[in-house]
C-alpha atoms as a PDB file:
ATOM      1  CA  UNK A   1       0.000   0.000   0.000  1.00  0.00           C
ATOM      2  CA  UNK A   2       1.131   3.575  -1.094  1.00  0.00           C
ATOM      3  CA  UNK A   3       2.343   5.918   1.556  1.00  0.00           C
ATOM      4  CA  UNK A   4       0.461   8.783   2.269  1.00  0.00           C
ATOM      5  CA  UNK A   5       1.554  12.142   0.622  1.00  0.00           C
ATOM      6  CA  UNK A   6       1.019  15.627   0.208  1.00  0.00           C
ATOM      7  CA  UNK A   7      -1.711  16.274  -1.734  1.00  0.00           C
ATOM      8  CA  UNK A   8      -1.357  18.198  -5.227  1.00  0.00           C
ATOM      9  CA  UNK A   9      -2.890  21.558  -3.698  1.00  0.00           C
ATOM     10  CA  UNK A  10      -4.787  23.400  -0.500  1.00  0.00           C
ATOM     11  CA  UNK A  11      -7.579  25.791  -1.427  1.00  0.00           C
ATOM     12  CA  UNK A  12      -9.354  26.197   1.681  1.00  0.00           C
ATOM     13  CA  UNK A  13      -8.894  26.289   5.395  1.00  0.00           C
ATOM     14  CA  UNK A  14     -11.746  27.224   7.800  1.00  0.00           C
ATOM     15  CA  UNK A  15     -11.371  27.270  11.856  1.00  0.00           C
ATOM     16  CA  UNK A  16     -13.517  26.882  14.480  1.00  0.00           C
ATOM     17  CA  UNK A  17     -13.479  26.575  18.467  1.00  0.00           C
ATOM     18  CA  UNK A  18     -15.596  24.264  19.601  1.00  0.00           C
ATOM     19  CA  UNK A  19     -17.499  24.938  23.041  1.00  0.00           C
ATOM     20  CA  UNK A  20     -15.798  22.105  25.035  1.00  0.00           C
ATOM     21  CA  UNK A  21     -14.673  22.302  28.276  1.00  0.00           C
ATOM     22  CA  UNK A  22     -11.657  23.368  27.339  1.00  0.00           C
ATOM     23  CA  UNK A  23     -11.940  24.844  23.864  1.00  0.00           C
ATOM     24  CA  UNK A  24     -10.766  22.438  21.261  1.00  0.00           C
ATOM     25  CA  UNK A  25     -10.001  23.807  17.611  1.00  0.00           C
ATOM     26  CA  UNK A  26     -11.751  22.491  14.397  1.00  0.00           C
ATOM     27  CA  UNK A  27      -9.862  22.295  11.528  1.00  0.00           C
ATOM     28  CA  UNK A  28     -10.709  21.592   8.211  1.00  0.00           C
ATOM     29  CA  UNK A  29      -9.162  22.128   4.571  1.00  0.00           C
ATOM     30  CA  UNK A  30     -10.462  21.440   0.601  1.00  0.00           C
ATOM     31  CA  UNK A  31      -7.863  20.957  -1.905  1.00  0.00           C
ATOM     32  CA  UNK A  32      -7.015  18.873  -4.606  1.00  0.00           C
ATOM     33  CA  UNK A  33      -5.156  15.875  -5.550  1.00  0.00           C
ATOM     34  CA  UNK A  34      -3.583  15.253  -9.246  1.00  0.00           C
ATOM     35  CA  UNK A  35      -5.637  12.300  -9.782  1.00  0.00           C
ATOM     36  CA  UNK A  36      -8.365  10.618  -8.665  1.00  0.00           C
ATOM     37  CA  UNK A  37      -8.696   7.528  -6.426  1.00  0.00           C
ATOM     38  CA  UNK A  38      -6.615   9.367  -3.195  1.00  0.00           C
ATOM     39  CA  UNK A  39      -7.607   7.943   0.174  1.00  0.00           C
ATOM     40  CA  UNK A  40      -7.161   8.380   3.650  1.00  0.00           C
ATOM     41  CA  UNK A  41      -7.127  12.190   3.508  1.00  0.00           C
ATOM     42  CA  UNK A  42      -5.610  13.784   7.265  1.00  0.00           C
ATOM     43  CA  UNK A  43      -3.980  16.846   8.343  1.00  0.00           C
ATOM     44  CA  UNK A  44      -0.835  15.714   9.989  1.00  0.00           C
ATOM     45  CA  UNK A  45       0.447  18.479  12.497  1.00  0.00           C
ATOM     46  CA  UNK A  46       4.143  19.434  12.443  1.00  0.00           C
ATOM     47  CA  UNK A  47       5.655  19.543  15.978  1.00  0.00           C
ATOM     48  CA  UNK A  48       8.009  21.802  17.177  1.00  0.00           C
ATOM     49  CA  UNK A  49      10.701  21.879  20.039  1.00  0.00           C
ATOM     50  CA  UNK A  50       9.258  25.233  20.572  1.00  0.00           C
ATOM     51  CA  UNK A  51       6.093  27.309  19.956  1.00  0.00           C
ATOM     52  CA  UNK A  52       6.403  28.827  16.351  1.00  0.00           C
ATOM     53  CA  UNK A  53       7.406  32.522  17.330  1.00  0.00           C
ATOM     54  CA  UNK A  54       4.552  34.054  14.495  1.00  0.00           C
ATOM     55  CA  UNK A  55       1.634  31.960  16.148  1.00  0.00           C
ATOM     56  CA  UNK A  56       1.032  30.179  13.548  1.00  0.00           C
ATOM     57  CA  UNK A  57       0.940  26.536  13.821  1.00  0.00           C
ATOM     58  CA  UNK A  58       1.435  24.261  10.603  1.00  0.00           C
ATOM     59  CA  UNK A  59      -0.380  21.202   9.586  1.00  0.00           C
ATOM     60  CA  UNK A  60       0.285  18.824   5.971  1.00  0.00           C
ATOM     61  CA  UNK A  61      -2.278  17.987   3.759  1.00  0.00           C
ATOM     62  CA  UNK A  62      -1.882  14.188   3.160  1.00  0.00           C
ATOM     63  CA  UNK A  63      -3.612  11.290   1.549  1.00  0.00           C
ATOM     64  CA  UNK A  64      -2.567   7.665   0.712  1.00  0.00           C
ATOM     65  CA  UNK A  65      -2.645   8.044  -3.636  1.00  0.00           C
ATOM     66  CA  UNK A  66      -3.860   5.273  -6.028  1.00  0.00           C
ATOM     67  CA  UNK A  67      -2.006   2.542  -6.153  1.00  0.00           C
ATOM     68  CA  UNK A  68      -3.821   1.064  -9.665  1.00  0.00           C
ATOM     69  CA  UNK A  69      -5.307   2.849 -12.877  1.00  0.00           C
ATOM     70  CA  UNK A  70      -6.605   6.448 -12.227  1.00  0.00           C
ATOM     71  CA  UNK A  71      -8.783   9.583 -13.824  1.00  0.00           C
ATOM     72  CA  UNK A  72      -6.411  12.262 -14.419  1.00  0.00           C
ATOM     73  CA  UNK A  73      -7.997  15.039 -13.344  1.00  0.00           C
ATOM     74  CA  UNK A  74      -7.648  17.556 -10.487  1.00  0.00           C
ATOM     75  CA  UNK A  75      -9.888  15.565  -7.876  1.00  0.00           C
ATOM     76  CA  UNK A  76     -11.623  17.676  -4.723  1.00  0.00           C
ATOM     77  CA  UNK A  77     -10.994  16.398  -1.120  1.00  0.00           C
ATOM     78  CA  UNK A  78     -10.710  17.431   2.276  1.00  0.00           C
ATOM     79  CA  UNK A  79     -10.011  16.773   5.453  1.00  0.00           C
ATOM     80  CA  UNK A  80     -10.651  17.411   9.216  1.00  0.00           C
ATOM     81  CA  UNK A  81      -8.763  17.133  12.601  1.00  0.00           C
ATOM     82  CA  UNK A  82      -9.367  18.386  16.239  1.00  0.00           C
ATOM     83  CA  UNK A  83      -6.869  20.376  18.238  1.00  0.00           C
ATOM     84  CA  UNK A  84      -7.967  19.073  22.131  1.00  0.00           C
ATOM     85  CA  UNK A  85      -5.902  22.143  23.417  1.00  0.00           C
ATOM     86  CA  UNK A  86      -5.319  25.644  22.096  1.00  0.00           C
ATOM     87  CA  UNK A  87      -1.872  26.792  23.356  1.00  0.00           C
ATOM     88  CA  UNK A  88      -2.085  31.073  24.451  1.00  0.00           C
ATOM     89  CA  UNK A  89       0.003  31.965  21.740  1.00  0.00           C
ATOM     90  CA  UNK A  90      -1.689  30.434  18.433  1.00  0.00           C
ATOM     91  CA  UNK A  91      -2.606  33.188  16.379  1.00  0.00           C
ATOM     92  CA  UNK A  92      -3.863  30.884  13.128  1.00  0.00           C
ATOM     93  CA  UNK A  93      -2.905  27.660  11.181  1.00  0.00           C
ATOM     94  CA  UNK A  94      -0.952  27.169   7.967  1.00  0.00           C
ATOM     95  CA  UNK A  95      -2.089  24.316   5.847  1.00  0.00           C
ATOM     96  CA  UNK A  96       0.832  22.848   3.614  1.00  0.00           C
ATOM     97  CA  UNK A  97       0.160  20.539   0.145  1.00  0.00           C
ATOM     98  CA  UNK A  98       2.670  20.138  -2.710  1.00  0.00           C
ATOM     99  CA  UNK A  99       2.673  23.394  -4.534  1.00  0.00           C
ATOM    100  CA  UNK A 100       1.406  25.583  -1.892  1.00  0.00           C
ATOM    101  CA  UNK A 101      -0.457  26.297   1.897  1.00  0.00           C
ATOM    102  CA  UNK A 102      -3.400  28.913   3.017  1.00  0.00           C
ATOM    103  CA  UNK A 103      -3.527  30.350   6.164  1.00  0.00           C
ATOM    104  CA  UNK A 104      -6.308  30.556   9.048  1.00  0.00           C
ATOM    105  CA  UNK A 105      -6.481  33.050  11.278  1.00  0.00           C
ATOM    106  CA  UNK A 106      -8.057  32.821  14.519  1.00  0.00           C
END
């Protein structure tokens, strides 16, 4: 089975806080893979030794790609993930895929 890679592109990213004792943060992101057939689509979050100093925290856009016969065309998907704690100093999140990221703001 394929790894999972960075999908092709990110067009979207959307935030929300969730009213949870505490706050957790919704993510969720559209883009677009090069073909069709991707699976598994996640946003992975980068850790750091320390808290990035702009406040904003970075996530990749992955999916597991085809690993037979395809349509070649640029293929919506998305993908979702819950933060369970919001650190003081995260401003927004920076989505990464292949050929480029979008930013959230909080």
């Amino acid at each position: 089975m394929p790894e999972s890679q960075l999908i092709y592109s990110v067009n979207d990213v959307e935030l929300a806080i969730l009213k949870s004792d505490p706050p957790q943060l919704s993510i969720s992101a559209k883009g677009e893979t090069r073909t069709g057939g991707w699976t598994n689509p996640e946003l992975v979050e980068i850790i750091y030794v320390t808290p990035p100093a702009d406040g904003i925290y970075e996530y990749e856009f992955v999916a597991t790609p085809p690993d037979g016969p395809s349509t070649t065309a640029l293929t919506p998907i998305e993908a979702e993930t819950v933060r369970h704690s919001i650190p003081k100093e995260l401003k927004g999140v920076r989505v990464k895929a292949e050929t480029n990221s979008k930013e959230a703001l909080l």
